[in-house]
PDB file of N, CA and C in Angstrom:
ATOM      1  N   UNK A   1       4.963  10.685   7.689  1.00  0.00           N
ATOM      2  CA  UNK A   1       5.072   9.241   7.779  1.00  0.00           C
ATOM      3  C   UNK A   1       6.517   8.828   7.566  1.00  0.00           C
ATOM      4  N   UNK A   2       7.460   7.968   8.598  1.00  0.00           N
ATOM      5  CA  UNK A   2       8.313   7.187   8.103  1.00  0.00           C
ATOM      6  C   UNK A   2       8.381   5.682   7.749  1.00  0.00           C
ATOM      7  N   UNK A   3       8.552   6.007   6.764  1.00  0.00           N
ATOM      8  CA  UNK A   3       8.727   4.222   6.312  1.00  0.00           C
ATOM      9  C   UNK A   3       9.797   3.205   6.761  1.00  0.00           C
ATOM     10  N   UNK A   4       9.958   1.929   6.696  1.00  0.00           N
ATOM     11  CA  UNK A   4      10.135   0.889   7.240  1.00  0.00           C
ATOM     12  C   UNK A   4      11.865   1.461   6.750  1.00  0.00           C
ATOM     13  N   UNK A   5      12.700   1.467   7.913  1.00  0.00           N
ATOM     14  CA  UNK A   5      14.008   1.729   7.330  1.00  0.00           C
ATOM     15  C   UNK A   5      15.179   0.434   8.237  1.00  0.00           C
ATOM     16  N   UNK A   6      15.901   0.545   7.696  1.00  0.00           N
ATOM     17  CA  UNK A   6      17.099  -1.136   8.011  1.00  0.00           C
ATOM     18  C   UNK A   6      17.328  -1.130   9.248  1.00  0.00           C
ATOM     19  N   UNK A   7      17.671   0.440   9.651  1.00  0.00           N
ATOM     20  CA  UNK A   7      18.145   0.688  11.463  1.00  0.00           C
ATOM     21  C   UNK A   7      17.170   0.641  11.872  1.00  0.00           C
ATOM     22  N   UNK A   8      15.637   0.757  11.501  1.00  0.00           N
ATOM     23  CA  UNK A   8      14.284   1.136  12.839  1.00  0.00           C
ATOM     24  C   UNK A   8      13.745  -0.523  12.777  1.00  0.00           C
ATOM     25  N   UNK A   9      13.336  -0.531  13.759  1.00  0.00           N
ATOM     26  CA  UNK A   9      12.232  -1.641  13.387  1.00  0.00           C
ATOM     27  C   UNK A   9      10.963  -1.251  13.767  1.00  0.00           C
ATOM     28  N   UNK A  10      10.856  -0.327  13.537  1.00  0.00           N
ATOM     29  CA  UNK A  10       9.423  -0.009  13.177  1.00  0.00           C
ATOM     30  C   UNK A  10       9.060   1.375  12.535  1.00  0.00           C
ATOM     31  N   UNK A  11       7.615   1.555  12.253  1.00  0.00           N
ATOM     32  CA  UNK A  11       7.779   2.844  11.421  1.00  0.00           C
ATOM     33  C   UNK A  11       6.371   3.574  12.186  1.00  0.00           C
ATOM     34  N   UNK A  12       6.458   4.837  12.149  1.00  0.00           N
ATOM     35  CA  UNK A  12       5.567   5.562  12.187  1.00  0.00           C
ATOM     36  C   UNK A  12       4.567   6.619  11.432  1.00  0.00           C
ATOM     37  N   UNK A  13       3.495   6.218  11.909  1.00  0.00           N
ATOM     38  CA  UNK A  13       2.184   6.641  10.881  1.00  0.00           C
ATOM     39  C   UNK A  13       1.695   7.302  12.065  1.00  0.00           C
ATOM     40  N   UNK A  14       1.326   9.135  12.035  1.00  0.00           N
ATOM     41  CA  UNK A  14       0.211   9.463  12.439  1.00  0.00           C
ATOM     42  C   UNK A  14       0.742   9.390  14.122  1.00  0.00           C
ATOM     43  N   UNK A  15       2.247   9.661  14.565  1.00  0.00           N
ATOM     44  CA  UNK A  15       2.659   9.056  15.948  1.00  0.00           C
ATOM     45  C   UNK A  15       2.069   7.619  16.521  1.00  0.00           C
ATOM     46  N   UNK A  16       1.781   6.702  16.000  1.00  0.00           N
ATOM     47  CA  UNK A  16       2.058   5.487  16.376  1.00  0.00           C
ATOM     48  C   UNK A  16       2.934   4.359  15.891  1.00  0.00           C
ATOM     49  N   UNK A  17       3.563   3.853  16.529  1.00  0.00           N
ATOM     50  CA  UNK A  17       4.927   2.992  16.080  1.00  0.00           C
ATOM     51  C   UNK A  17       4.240   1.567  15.609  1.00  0.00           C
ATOM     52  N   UNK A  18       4.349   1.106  14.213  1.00  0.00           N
ATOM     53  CA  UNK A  18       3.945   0.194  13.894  1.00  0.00           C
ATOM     54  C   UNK A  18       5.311  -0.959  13.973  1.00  0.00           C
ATOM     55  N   UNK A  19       5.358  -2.443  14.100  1.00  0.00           N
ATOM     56  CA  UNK A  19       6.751  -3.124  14.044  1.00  0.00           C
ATOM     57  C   UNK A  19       6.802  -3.140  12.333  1.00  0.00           C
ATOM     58  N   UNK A  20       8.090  -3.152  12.656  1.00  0.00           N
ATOM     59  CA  UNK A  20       8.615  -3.627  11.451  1.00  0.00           C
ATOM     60  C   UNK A  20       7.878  -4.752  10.121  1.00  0.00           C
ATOM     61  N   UNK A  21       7.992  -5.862  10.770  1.00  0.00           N
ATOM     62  CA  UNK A  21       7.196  -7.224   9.953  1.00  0.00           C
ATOM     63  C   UNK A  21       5.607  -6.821   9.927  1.00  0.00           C
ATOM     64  N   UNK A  22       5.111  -5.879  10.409  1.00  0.00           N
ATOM     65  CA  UNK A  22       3.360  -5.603   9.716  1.00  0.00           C
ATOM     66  C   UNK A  22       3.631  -4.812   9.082  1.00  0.00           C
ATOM     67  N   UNK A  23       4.629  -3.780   8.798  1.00  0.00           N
ATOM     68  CA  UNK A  23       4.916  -2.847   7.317  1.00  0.00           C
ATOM     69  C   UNK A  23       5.598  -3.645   6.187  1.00  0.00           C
ATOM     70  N   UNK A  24       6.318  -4.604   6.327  1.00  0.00           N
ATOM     71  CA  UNK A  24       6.770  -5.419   5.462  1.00  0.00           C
ATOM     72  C   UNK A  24       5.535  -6.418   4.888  1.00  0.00           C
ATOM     73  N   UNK A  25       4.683  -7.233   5.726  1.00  0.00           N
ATOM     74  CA  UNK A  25       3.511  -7.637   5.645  1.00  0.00           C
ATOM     75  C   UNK A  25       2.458  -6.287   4.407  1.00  0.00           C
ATOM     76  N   UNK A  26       2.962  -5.796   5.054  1.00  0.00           N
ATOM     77  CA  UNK A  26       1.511  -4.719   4.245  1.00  0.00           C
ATOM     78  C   UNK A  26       2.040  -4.585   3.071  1.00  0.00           C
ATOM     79  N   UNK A  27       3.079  -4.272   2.906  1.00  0.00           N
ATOM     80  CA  UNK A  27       3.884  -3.966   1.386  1.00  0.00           C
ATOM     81  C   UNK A  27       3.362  -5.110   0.406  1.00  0.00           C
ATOM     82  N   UNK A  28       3.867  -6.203   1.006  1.00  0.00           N
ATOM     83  CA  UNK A  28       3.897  -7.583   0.202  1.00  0.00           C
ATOM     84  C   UNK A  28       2.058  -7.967  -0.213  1.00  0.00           C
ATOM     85  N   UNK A  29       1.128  -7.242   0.608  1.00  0.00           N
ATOM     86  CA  UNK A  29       0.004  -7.669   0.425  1.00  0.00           C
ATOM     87  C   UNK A  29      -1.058  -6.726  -0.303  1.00  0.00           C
ATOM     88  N   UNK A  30      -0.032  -5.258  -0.380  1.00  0.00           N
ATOM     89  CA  UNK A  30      -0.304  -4.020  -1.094  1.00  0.00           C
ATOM     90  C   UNK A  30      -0.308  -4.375  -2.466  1.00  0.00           C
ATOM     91  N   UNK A  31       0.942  -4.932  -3.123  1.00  0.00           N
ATOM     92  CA  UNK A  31       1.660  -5.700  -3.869  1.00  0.00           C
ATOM     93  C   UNK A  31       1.023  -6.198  -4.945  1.00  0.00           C
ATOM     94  N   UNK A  32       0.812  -7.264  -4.162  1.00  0.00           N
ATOM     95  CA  UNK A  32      -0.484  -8.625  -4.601  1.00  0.00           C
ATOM     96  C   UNK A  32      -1.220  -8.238  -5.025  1.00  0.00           C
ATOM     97  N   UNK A  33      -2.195  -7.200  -4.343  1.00  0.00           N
ATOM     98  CA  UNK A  33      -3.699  -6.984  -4.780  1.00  0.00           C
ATOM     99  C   UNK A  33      -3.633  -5.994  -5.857  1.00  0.00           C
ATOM    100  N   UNK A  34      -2.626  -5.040  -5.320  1.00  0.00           N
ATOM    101  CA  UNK A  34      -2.846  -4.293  -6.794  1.00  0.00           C
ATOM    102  C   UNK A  34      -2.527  -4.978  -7.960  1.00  0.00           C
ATOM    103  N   UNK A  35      -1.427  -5.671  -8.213  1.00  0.00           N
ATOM    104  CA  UNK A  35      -1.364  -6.568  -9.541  1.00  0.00           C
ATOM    105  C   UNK A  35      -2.438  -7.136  -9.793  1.00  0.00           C
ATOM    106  N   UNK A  36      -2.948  -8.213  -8.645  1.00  0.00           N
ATOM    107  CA  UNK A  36      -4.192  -8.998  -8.972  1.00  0.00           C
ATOM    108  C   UNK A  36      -5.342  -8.005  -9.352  1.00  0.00           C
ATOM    109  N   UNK A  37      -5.603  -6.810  -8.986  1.00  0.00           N
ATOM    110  CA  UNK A  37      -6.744  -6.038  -9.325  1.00  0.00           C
ATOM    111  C   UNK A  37      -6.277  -5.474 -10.935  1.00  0.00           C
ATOM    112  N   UNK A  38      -4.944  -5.807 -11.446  1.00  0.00           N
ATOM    113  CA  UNK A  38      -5.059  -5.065 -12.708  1.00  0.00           C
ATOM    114  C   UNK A  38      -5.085  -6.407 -13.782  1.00  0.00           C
ATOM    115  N   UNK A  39      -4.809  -7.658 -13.588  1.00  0.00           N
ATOM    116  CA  UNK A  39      -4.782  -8.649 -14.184  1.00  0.00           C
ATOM    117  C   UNK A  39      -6.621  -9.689 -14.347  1.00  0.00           C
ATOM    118  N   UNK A  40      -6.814  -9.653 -15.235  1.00  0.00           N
ATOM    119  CA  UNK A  40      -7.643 -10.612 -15.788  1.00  0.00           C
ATOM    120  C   UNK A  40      -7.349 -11.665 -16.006  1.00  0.00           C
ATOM    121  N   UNK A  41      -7.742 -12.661 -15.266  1.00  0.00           N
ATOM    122  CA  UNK A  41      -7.584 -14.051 -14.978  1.00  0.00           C
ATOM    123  C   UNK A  41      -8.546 -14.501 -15.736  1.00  0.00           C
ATOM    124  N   UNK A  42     -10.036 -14.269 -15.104  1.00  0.00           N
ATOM    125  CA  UNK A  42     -10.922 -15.143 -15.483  1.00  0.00           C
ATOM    126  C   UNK A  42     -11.849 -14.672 -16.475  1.00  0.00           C
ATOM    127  N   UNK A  43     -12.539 -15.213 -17.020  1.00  0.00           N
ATOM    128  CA  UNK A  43     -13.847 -14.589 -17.350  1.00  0.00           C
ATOM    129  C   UNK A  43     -15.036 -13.791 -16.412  1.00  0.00           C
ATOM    130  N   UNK A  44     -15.897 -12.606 -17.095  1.00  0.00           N
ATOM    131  CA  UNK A  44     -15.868 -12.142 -16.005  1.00  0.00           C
ATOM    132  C   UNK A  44     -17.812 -12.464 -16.275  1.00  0.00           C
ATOM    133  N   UNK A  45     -18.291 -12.145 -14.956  1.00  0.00           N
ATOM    134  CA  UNK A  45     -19.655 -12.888 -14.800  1.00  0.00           C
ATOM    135  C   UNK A  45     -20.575 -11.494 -15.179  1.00  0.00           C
ATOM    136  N   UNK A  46     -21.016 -11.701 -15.982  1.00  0.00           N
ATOM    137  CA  UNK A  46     -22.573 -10.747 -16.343  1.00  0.00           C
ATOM    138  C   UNK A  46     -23.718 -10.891 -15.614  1.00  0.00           C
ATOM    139  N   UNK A  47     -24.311  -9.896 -14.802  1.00  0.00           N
ATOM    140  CA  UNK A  47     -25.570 -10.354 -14.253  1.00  0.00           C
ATOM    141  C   UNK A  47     -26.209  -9.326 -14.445  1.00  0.00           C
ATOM    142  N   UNK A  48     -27.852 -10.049 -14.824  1.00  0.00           N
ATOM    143  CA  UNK A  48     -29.110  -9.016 -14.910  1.00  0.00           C
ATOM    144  C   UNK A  48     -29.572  -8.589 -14.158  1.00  0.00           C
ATOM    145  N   UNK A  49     -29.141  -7.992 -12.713  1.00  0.00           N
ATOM    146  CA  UNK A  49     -29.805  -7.563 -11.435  1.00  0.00           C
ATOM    147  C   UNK A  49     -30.810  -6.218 -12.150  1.00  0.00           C
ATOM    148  N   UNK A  50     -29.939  -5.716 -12.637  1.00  0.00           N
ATOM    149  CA  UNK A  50     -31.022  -4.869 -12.067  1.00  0.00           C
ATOM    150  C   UNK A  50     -31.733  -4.750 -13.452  1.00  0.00           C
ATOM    151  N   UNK A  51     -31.561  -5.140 -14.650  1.00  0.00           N
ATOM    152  CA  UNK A  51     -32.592  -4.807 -15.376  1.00  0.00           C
ATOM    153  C   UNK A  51     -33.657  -5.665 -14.765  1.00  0.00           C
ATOM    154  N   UNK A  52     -33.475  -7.005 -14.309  1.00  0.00           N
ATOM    155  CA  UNK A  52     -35.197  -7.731 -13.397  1.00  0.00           C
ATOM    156  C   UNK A  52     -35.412  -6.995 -12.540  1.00  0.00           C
ATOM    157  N   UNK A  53     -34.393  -6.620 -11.297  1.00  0.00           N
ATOM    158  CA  UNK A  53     -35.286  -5.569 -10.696  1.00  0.00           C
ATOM    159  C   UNK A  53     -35.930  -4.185 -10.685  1.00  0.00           C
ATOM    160  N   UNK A  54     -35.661  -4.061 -11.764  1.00  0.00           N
ATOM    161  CA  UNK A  54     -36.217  -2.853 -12.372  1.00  0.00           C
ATOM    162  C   UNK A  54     -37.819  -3.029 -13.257  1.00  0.00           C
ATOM    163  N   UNK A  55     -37.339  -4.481 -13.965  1.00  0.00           N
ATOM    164  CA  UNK A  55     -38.748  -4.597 -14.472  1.00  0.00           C
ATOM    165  C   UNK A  55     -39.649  -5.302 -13.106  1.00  0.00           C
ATOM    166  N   UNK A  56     -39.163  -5.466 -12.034  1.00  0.00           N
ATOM    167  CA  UNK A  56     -40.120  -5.911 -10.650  1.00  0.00           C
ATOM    168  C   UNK A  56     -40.459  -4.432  -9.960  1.00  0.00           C
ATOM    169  N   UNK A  57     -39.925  -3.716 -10.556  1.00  0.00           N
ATOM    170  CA  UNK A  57     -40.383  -2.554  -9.722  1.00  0.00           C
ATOM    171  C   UNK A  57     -39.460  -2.357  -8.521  1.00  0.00           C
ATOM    172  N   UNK A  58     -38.427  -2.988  -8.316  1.00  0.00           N
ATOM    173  CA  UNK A  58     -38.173  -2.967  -6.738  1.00  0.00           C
ATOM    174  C   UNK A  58     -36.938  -1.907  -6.626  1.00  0.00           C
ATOM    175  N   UNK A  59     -36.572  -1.723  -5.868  1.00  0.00           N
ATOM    176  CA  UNK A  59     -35.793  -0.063  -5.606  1.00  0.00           C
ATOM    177  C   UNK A  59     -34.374  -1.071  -4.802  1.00  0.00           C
ATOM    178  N   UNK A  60     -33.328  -0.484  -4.879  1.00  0.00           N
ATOM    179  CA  UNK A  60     -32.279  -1.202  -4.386  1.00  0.00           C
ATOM    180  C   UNK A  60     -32.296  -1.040  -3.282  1.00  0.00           C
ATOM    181  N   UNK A  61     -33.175   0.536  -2.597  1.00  0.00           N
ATOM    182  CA  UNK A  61     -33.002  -0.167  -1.123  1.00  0.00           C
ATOM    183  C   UNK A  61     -33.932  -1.174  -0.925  1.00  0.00           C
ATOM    184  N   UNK A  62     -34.625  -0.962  -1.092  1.00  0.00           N
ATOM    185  CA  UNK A  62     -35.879  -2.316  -0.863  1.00  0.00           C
ATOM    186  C   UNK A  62     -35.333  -3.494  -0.602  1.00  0.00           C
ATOM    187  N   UNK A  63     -34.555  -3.846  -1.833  1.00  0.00           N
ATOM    188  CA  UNK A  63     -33.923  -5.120  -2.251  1.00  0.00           C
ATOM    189  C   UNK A  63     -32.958  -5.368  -1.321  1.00  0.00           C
ATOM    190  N   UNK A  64     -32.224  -4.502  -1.057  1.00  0.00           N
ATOM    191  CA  UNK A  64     -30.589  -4.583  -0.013  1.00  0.00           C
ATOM    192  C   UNK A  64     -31.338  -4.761   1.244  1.00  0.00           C
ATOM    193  N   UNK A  65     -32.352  -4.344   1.845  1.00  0.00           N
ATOM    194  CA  UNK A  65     -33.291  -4.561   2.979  1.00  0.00           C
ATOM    195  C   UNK A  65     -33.863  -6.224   2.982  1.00  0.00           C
ATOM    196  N   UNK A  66     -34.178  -6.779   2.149  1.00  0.00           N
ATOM    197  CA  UNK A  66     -34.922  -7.680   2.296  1.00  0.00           C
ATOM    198  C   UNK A  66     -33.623  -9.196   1.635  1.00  0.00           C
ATOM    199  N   UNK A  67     -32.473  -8.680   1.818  1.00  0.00           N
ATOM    200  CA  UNK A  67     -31.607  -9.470   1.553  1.00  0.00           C
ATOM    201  C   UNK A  67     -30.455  -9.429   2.520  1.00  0.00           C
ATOM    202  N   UNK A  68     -30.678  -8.394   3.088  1.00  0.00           N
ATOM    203  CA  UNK A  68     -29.979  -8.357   4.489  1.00  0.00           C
ATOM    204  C   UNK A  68     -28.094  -7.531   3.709  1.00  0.00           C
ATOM    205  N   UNK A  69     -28.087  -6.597   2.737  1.00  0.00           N
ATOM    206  CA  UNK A  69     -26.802  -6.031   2.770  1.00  0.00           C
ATOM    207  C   UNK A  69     -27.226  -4.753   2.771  1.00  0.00           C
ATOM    208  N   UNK A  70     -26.105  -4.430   2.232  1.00  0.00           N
ATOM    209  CA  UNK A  70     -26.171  -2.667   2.427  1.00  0.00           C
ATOM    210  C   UNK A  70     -26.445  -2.063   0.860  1.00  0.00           C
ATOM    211  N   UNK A  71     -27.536  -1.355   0.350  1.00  0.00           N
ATOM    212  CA  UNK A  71     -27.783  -0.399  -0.859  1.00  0.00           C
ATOM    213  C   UNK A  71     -26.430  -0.183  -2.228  1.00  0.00           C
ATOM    214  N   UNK A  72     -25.133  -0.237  -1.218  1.00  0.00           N
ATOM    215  CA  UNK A  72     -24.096   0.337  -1.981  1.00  0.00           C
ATOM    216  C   UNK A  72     -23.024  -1.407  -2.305  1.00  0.00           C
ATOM    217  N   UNK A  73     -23.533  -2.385  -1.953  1.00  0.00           N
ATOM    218  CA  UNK A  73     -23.571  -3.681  -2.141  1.00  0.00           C
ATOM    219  C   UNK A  73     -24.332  -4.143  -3.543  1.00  0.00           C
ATOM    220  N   UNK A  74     -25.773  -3.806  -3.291  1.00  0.00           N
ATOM    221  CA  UNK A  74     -26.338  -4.077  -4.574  1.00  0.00           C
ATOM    222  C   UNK A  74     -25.917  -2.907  -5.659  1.00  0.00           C
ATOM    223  N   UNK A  75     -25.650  -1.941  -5.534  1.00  0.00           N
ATOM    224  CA  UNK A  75     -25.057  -0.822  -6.577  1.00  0.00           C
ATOM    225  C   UNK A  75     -23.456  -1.111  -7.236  1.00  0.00           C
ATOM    226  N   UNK A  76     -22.776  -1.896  -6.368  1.00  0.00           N
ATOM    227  CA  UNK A  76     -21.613  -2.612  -6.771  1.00  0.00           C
ATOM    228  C   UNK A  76     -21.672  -3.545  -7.619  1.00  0.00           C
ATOM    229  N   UNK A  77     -22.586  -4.301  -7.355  1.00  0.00           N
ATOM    230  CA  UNK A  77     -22.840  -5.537  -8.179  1.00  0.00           C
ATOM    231  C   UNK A  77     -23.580  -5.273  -9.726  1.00  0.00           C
ATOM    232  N   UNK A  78     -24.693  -4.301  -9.688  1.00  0.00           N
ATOM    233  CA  UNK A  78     -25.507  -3.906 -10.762  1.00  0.00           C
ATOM    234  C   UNK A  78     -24.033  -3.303 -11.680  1.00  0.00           C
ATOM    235  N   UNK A  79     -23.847  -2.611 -10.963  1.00  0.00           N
ATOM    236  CA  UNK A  79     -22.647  -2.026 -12.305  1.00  0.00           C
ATOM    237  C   UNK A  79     -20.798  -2.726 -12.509  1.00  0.00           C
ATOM    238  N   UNK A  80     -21.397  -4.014 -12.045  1.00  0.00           N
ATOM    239  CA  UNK A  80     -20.323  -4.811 -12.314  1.00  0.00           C
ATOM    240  C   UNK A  80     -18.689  -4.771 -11.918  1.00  0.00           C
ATOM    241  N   UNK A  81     -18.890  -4.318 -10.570  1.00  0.00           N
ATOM    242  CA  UNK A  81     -17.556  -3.973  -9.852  1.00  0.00           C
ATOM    243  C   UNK A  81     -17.157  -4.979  -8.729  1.00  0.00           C
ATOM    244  N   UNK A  82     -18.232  -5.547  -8.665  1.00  0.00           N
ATOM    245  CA  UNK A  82     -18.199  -6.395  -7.331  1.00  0.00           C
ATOM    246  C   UNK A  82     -19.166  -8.268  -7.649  1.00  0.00           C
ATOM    247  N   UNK A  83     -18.536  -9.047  -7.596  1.00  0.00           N
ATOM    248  CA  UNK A  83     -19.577 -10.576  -8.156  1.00  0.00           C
ATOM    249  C   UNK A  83     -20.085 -10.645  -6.775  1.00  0.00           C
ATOM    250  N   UNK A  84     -21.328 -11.425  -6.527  1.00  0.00           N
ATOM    251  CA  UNK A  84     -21.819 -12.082  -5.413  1.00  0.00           C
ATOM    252  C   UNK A  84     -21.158 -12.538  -4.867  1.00  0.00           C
ATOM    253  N   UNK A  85     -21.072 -13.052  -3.282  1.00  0.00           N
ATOM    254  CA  UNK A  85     -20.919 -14.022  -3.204  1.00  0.00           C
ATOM    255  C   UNK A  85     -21.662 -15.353  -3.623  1.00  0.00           C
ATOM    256  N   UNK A  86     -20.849 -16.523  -3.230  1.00  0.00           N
ATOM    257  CA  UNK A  86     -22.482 -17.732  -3.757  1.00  0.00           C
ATOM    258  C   UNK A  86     -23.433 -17.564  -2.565  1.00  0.00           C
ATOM    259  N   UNK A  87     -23.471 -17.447  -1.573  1.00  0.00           N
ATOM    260  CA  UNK A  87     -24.726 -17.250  -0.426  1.00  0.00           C
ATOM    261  C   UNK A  87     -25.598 -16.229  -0.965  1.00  0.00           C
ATOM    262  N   UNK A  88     -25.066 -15.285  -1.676  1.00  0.00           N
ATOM    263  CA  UNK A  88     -25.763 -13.949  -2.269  1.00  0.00           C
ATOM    264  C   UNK A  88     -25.949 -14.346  -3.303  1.00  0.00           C
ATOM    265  N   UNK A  89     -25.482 -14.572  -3.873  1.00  0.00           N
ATOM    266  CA  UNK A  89     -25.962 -15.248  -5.709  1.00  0.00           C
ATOM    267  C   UNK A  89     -27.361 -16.097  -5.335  1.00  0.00           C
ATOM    268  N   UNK A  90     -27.348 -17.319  -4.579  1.00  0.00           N
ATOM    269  CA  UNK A  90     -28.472 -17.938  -3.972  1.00  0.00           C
ATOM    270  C   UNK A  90     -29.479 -17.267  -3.616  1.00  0.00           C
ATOM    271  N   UNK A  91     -29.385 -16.329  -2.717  1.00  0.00           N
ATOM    272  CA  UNK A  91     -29.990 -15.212  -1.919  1.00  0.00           C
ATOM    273  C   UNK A  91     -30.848 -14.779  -3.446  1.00  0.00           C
ATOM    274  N   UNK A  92     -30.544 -13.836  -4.363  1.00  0.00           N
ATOM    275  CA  UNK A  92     -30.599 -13.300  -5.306  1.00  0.00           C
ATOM    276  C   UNK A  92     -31.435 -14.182  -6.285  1.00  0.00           C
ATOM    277  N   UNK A  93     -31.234 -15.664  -6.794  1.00  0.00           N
ATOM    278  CA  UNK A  93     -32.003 -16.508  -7.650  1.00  0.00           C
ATOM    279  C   UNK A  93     -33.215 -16.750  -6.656  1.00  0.00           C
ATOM    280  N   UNK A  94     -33.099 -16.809  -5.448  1.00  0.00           N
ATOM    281  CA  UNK A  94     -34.539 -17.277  -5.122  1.00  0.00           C
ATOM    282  C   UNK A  94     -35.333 -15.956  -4.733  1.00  0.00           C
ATOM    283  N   UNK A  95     -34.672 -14.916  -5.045  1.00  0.00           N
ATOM    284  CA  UNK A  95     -35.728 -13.451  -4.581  1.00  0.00           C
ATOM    285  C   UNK A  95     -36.326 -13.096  -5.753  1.00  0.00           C
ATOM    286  N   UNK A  96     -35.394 -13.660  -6.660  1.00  0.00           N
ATOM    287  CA  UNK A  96     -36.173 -13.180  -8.097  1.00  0.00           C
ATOM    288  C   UNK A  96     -37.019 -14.076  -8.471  1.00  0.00           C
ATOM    289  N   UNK A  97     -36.770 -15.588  -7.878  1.00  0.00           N
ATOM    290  CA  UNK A  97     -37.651 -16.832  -8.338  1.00  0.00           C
ATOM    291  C   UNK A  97     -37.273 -16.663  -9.741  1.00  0.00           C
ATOM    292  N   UNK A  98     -35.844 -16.719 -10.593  1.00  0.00           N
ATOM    293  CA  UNK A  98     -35.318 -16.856 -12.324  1.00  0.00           C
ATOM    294  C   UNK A  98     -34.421 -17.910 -11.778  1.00  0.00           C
ATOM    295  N   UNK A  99     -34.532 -18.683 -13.159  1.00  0.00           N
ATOM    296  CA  UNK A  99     -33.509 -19.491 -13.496  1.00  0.00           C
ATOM    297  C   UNK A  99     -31.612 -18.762 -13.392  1.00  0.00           C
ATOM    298  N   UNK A 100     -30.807 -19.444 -13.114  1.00  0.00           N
ATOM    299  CA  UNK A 100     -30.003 -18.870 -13.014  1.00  0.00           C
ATOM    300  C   UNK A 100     -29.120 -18.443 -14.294  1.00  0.00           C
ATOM    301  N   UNK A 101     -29.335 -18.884 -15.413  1.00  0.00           N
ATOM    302  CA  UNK A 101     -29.230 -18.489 -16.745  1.00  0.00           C
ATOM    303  C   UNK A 101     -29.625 -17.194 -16.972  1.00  0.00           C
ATOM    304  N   UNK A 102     -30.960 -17.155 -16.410  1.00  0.00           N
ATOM    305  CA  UNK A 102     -31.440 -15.194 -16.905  1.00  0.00           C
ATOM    306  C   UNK A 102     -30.820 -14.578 -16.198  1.00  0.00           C
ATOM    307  N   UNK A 103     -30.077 -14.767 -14.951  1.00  0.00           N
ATOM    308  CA  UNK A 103     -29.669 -13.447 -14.114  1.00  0.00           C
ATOM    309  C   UNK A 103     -27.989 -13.918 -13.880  1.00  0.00           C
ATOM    310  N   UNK A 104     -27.481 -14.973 -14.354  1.00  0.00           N
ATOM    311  CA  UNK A 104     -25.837 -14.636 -14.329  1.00  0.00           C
ATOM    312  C   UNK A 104     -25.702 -15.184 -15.826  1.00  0.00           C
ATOM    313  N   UNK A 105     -24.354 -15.152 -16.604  1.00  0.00           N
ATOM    314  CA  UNK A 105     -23.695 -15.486 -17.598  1.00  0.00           C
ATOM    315  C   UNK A 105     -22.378 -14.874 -17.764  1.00  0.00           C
ATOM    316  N   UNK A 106     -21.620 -16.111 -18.134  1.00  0.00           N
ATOM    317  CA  UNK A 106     -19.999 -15.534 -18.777  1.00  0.00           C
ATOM    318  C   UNK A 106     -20.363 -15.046 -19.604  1.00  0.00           C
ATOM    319  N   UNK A 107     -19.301 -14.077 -19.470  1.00  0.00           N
ATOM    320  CA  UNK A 107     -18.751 -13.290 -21.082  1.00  0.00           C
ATOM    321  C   UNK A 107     -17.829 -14.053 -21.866  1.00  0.00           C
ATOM    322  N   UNK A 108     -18.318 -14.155 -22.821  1.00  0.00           N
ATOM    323  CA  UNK A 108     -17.171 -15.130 -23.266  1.00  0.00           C
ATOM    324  C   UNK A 108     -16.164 -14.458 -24.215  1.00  0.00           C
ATOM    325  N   UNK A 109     -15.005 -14.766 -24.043  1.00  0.00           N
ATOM    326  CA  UNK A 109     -13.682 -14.942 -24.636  1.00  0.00           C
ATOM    327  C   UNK A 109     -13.867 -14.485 -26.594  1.00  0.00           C
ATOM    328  N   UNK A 110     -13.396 -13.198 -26.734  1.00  0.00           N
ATOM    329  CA  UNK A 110     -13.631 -13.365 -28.283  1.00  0.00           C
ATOM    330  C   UNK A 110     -12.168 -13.946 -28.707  1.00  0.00           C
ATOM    331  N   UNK A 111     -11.587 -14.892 -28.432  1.00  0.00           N
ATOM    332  CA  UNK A 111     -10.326 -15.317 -29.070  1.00  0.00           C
ATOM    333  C   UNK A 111     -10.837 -16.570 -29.305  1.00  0.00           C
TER     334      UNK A 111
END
């Protein structure tokens, strides 16, 4: 691989010539996310997926089937790597028919 250098304007990955400004683009957006993925902003959201669906009996594929994602979607979310979206959060309160208190909550702040 060559990287983005002052004389090229463009770089190559794998023999294809990428321009210049989408390797500069990528850097800057490489950047971002990794900081943002190591920084805690917010509080972070607790949800009971799967201990209810576990006491419903229901199997994650089941569930990822009848909610329209993929198995490794609901396995993201159960172990707290990934939040709903709100269409899925929705999706999710009315499959369980719970209040939305039993199946999301902040963590709250011990300071």
């Amino acid at each position: 691989m060559v990287w983005c250098g002052k004389q090229n304007k463009y770089f190559e990955y794998k023999s294809v010539k990428i321009p210049l400004h989408f390797c500069i683009l990528y850097r800057i957006l490489y950047v971002k996310v990794s900081l943002h993925s190591r920084r805690r902003t917010c509080m972070p959201v607790i949800n009971h997926i799967r201990k209810i669906r576990q006491e419903k009996g229901i199997t994650q594929v089941k569930m990822a089937e009848d909610l329209q994602v993929t198995r490794q979607t609901i396995n993201a979310i159960e172990k707290h790597k990934y939040n709903p979206s709100l269409e899925l959060a929705l999706k999710l309160l009315a499959y369980f028919n719970v209040p939305m208190n039993e199946l999301f909550e902040l963590e709250e702040d011990e300071e």
